[in-house]
Protein backbone atom coordinates (compact mmCIF):
# COMPACT_ATOMS: atom_id res chain seq x y z
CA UNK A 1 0.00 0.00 0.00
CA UNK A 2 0.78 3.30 -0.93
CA UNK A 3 1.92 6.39 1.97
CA UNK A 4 1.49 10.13 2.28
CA UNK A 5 2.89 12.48 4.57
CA UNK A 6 0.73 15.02 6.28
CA UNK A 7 2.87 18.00 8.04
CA UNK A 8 0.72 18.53 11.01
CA UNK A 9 1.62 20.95 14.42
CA UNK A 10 1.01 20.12 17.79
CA UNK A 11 -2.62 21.51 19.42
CA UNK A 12 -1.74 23.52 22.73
CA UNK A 13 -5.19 24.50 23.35
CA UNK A 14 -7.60 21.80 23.14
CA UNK A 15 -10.67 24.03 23.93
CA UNK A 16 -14.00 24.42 21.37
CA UNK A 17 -13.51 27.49 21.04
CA UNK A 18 -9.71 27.37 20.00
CA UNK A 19 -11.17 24.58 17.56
CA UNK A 20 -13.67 26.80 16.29
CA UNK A 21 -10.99 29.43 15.65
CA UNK A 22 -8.87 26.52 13.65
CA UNK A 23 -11.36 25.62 11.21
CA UNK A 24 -12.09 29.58 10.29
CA UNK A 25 -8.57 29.54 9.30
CA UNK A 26 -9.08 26.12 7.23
CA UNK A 27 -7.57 24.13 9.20
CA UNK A 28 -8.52 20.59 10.32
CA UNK A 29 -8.04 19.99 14.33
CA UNK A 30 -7.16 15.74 14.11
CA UNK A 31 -6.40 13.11 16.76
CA UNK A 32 -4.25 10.17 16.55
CA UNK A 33 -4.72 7.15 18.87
CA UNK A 34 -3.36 3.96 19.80
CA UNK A 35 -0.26 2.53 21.11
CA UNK A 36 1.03 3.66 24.75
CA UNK A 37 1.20 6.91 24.66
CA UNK A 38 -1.74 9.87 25.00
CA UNK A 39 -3.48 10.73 22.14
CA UNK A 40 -1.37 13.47 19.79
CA UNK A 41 -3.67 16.37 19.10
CA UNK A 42 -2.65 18.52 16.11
CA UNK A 43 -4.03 20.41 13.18
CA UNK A 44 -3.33 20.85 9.80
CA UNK A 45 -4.61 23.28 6.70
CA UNK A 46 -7.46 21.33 4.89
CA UNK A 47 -5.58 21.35 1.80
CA UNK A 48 -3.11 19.00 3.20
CA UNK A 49 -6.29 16.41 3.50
CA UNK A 50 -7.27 16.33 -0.12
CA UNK A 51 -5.33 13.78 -1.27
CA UNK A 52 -6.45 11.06 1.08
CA UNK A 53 -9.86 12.12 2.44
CA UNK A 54 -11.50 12.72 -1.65
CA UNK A 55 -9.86 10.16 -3.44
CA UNK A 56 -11.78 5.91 -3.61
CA UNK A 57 -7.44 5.10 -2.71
CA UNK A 58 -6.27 4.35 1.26
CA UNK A 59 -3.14 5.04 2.02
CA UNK A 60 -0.44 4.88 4.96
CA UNK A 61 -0.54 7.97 6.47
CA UNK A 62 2.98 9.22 8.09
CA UNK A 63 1.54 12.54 9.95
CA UNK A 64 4.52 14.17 11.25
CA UNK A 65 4.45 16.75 13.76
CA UNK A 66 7.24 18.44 15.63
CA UNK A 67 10.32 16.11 15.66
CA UNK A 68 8.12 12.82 15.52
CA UNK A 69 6.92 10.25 12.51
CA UNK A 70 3.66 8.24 13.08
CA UNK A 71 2.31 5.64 11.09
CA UNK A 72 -1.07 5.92 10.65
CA UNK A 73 -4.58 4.96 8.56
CA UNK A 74 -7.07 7.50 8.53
CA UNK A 75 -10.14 6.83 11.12
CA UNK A 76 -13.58 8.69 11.58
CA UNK A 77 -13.85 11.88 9.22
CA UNK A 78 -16.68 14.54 10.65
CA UNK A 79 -17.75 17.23 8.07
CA UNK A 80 -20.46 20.05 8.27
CA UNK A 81 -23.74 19.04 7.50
CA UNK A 82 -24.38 21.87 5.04
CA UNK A 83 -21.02 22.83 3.76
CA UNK A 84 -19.12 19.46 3.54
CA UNK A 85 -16.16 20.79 5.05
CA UNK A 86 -13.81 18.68 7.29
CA UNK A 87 -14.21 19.50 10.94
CA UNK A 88 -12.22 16.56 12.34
CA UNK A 89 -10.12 13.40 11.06
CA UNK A 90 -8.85 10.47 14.06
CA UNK A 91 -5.79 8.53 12.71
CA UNK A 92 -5.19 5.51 13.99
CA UNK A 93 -1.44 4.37 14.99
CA UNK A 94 -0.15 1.31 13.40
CA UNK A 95 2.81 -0.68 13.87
CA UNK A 96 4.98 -2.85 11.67
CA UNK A 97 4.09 -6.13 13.96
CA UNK A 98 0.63 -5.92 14.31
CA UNK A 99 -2.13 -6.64 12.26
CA UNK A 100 -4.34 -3.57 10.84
CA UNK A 101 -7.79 -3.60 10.03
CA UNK A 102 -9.20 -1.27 7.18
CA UNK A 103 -11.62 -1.11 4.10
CA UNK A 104 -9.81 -1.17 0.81
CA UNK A 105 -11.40 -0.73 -2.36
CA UNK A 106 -12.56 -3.40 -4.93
CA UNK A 107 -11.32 -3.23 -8.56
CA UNK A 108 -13.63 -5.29 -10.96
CA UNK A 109 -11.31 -6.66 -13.67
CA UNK A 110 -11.93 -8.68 -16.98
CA UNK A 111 -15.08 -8.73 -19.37
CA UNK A 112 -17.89 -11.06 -17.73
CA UNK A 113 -19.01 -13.46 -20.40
CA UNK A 114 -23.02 -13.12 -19.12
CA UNK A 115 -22.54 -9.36 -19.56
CA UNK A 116 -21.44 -9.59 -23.17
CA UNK A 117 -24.37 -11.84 -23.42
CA UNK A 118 -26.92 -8.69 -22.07
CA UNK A 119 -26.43 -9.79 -18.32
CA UNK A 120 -26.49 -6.61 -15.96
CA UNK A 121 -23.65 -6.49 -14.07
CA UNK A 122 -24.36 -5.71 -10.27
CA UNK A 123 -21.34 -4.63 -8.12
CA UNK A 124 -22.87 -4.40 -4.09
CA UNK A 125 -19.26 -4.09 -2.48
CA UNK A 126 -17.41 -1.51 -3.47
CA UNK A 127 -15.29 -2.04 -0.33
CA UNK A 128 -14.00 -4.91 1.70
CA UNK A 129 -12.72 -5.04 5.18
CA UNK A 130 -9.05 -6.83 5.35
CA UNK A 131 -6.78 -7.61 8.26
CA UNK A 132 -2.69 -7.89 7.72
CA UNK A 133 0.15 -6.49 9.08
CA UNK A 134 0.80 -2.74 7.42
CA UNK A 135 3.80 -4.14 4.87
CA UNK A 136 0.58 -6.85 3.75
CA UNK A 137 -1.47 -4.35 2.87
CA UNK A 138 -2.78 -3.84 -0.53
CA UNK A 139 -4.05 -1.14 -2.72
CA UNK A 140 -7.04 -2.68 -3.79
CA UNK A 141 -8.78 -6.05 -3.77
CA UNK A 142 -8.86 -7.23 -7.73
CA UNK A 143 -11.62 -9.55 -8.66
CA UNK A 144 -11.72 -10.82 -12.44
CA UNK A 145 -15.03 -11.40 -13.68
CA UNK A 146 -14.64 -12.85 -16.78
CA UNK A 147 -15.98 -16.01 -16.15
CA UNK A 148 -19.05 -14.81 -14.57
CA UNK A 149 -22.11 -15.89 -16.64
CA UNK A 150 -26.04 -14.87 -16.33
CA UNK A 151 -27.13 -15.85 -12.37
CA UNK A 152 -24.06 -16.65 -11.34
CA UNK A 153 -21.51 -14.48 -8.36
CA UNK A 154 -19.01 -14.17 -6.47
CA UNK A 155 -19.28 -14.46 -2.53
CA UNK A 156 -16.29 -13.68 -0.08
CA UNK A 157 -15.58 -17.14 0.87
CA UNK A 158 -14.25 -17.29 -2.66
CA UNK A 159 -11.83 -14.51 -2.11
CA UNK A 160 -8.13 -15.94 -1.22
CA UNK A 161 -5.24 -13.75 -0.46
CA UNK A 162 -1.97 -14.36 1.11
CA UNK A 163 -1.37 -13.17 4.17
CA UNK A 164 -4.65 -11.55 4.04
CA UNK A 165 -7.63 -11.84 6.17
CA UNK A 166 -11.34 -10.56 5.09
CA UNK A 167 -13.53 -9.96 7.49
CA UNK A 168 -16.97 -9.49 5.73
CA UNK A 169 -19.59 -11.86 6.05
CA UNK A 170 -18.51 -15.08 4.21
CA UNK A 171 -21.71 -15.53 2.51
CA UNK A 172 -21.82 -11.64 0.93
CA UNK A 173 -22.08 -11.38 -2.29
CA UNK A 174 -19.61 -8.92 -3.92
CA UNK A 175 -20.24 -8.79 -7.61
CA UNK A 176 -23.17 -10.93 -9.66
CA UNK A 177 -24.37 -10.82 -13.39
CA UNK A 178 -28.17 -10.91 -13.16
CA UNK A 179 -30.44 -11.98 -15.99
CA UNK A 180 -31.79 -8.27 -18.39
CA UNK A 181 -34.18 -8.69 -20.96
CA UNK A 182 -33.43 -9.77 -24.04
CA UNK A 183 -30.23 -11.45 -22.60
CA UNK A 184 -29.21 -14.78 -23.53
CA UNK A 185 -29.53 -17.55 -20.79
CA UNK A 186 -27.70 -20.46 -21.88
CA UNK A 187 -24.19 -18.65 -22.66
CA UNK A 188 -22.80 -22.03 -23.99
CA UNK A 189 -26.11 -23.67 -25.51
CA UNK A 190 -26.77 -23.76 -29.21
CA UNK A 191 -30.67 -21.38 -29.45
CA UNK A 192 -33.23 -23.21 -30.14
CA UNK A 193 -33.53 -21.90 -33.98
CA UNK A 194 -30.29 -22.63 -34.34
CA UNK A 195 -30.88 -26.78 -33.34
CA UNK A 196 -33.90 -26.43 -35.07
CA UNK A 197 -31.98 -24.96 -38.40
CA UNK A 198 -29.65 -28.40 -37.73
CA UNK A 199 -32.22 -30.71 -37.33
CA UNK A 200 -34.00 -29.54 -40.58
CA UNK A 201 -31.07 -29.97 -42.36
CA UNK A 202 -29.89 -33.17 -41.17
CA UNK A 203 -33.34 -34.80 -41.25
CA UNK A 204 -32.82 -33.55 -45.48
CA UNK A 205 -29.47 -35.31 -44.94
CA UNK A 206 -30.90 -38.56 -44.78
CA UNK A 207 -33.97 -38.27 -46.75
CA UNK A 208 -31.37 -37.86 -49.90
CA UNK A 209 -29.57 -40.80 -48.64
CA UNK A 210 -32.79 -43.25 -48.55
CA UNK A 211 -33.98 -41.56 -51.81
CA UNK A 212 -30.26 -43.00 -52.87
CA UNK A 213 -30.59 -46.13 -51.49
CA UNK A 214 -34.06 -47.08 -52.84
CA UNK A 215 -33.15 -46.05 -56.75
CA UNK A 216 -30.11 -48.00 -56.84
């Protein structure tokens, strides 16, 4: 998985109203928790949040403030109601030897063979929730669909990953091709016009043949 670094300074004053001052500048008051220590207040301008709060990518986070590093994934996000803005972000420490859990995003892949048949393709996860140590941890979840035909999905219990643990519901269906008008059912069956067009023709087949038989 990809990082960022986020330049953030220490919080002094942890009152509302100092908070209320920090976001009229545009800046975003954030908390990071986890491991032994007290949680790090600090702020940052909002422009340093663009690139991991709008964006369907996670990323490691390395917020640095003062003299200190900290490895983080971003937490809990709280904007305004009306506005959108960010009003708070909680990172979340993590460390190199334990396990991290976070939603990373799924990337369809391949050309679904029920689709190209007039199958609509119905994606209902667009996230899944993993568990691996940080240096595990992938960009994205890639699921190839080509093989998917008309009725037919694919569940978590079918996802396998090295050193990767999903934590949905095993029985959840993440992607499915479901049957659209006009769509063809059998992918691999010959239509029935088609076996009828054979049949007609081989049933002429042997009528020449006995014709054949009985001048000779």
């Amino acid at each position: 998985m990809k990082s960022v670094s986020i330049k953030g300074i220490a919080r002094v004053d942890l009152g509302k109203k100092f908070a209320k001052r920090l976001r009229k500048e545009q800046n975003v008051p954030c908390v990071i928790y986890g491991g032994n220590e007290e949680p790090i207040q600090f702020y940052a301008h909002e422009n340093e949040f663009r690139k991991i709060v709008y964006t369907p990518n996670v990323y490691l986070v390395d917020v640095v403030v003062g003299e200190k590093t900290f490895k983080t994934i971003m937490g809990d996000i709280q904007f305004h109601p009306v506005t959108d803005k960010i009003l708070h972000i909680d990172f979340l420490r993590v460390f190199d030897d334990q396990v991290v859990k976070i939603n990373v995003p799924v990337d369809i892949i391949g050309n679904s063979i029920g689709v190209r048949n007039g199958g609509r393709l119905a994606i209902n996860m667009r996230r899944l929730l993993i568990e691996a140590l940080p240096g595990n941890l992938p960009e994205n979840i890639e699921i190839d669909i080509s093989s998917l035909k008309i009725g037919t999905s694919i569940r978590v219990n079918e996802l396998s990953r090295d050193s990767i643990k999903f934590l949905n519901n095993i029985d959840d269906v993440i992607v499915a091709v479901k049957t659209a008008r006009a769509a063809v059912e059998e992918e691999e069956e010959i239509s029935s016009t088609e076996a009828g067009d054979e049949n007609t023709a081989a049933s002429g087949d042997e009528n020449t043949t006995e014709s054949g038989d009985s001048s000779s």
